[in-house]
C-alpha atoms as a PDB file:
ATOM      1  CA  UNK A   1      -8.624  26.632  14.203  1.00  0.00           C
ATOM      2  CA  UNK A   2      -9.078  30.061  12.818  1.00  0.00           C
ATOM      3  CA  UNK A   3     -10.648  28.613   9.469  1.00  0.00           C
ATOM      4  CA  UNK A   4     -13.343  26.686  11.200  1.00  0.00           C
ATOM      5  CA  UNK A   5     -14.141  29.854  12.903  1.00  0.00           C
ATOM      6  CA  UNK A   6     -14.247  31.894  10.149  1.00  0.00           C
ATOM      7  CA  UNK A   7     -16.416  28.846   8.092  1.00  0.00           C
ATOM      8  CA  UNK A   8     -18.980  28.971  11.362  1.00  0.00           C
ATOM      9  CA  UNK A   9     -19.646  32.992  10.875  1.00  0.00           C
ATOM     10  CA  UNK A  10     -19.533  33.004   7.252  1.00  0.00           C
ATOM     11  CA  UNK A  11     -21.613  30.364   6.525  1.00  0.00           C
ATOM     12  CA  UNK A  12     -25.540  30.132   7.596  1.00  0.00           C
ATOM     13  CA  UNK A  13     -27.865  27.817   7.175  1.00  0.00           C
ATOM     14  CA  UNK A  14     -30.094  29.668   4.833  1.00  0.00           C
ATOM     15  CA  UNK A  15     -27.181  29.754   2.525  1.00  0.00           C
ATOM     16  CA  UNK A  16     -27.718  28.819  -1.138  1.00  0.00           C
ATOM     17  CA  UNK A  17     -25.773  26.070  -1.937  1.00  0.00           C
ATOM     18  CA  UNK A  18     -23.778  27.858  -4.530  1.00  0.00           C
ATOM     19  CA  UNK A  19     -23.112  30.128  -1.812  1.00  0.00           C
ATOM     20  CA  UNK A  20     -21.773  27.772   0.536  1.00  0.00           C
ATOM     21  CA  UNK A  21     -19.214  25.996  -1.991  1.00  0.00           C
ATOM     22  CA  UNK A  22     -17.785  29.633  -3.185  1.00  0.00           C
ATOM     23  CA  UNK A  23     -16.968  30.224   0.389  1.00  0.00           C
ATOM     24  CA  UNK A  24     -15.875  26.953   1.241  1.00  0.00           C
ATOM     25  CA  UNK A  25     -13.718  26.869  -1.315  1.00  0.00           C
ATOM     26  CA  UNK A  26     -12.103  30.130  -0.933  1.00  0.00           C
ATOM     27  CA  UNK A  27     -11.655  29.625   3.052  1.00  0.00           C
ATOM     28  CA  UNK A  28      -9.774  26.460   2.827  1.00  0.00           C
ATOM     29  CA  UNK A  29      -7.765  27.537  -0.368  1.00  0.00           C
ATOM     30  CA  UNK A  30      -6.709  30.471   1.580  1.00  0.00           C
ATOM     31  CA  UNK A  31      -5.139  28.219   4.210  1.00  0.00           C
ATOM     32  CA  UNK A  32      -3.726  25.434   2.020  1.00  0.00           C
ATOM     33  CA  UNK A  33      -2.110  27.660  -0.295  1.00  0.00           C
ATOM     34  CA  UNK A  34       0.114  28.894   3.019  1.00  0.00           C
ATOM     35  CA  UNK A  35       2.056  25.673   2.588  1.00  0.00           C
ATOM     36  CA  UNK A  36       4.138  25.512  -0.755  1.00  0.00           C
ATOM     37  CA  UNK A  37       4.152  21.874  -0.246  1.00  0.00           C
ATOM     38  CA  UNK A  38       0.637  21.271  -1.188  1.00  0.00           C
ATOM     39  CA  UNK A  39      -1.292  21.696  -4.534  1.00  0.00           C
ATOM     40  CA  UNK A  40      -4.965  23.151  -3.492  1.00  0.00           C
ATOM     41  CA  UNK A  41      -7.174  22.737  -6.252  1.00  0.00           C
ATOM     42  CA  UNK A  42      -8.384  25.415  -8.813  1.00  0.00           C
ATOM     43  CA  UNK A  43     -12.023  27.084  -8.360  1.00  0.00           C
ATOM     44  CA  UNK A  44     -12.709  24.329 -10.972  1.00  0.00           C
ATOM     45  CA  UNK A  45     -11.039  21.374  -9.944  1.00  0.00           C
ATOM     46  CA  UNK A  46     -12.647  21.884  -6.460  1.00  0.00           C
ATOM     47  CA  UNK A  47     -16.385  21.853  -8.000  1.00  0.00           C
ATOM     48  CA  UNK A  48     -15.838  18.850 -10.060  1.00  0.00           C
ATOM     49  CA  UNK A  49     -14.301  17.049  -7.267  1.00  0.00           C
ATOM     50  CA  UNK A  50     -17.528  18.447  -5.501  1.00  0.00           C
ATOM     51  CA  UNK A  51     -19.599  16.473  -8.569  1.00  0.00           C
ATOM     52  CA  UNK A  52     -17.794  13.238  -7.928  1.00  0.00           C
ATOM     53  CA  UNK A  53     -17.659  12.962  -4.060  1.00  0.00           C
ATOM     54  CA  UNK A  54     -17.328   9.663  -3.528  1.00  0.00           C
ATOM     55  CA  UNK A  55     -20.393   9.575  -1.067  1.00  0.00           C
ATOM     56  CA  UNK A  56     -22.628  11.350  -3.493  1.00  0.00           C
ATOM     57  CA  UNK A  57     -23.772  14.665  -1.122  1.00  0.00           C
ATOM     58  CA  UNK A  58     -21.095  16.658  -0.169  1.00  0.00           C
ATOM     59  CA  UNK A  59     -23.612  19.536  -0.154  1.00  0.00           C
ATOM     60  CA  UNK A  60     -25.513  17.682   2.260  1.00  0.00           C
ATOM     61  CA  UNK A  61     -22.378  17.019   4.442  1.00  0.00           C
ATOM     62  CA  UNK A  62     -21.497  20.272   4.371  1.00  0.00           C
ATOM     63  CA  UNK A  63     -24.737  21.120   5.159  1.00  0.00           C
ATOM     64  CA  UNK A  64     -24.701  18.967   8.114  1.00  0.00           C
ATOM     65  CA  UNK A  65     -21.754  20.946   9.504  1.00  0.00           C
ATOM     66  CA  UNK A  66     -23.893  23.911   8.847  1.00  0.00           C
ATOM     67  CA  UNK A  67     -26.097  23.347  11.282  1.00  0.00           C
ATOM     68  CA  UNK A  68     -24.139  21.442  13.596  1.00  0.00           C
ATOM     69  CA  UNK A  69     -21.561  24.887  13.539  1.00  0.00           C
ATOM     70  CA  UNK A  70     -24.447  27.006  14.971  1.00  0.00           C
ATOM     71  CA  UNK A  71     -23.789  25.201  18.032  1.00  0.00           C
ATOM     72  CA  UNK A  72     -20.334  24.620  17.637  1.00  0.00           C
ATOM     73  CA  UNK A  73     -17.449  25.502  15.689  1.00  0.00           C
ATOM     74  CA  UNK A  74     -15.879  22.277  16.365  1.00  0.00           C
ATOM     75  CA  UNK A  75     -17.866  20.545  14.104  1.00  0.00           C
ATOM     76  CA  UNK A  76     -15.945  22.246  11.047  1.00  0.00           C
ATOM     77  CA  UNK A  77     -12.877  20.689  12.080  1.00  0.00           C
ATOM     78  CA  UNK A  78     -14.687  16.996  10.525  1.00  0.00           C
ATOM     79  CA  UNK A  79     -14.038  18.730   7.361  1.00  0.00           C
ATOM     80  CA  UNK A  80      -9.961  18.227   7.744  1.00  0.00           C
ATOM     81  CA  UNK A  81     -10.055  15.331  10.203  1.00  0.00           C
ATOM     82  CA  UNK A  82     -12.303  12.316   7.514  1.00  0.00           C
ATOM     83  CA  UNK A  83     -10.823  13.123   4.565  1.00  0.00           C
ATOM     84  CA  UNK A  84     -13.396  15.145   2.736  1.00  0.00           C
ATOM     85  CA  UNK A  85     -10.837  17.905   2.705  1.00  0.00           C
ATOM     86  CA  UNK A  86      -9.214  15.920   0.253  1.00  0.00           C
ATOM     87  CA  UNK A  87     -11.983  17.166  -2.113  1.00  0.00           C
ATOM     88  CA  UNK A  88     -10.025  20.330  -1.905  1.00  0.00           C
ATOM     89  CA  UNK A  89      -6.857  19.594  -3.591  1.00  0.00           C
ATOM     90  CA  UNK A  90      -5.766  18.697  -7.271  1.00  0.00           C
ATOM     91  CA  UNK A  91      -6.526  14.739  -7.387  1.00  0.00           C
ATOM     92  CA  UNK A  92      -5.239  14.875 -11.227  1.00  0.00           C
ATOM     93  CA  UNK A  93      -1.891  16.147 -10.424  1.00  0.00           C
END
């Protein structure tokens, strides 16, 4: 998948976290907003959905696919396949 790709060079390790939501976010917006069935969620939406994760660290998750993407790219793809890219759309709506 050409976002997971793009997440593994984009994103490092030594990243600030701020860092690593911004492009996050704008990476999988990008790709959800190709289908006009779906309602990604604003810049905002995304970080308070970020606040509330129902696990309590998505920072730490993403993290975790972080480092687990210097070795792989495949381990991006967790972030569509467990639901956590559900953090990414409008819950609200």
């Amino acid at each position: 998948m050409e976002t997971c790709e793009t997440l593994s060079r984009t994103i490092q390790p030594e990243d600030k976290d701020e860092r690593i939501l911004r492009h996050l976010w704008r990476n999988v917006y990008d790709l959800l907003e190709q289908d006009e069935n779906l309602k990604p969620a604003t810049k905002a939406e995304y970080l308070e959905n970020v606040k509330s994760y129902p696990e309590g660290d998505f920072i730490g998750k993403v993290r975790g696919m972080v480092n687990a993407g210097q070795e792989s790219v495949t381990s991006w793809g967790s972030l569509f396949s467990d639901g956590t890219y559900l953090i990414f759309f409008c819950l609200q709506c």
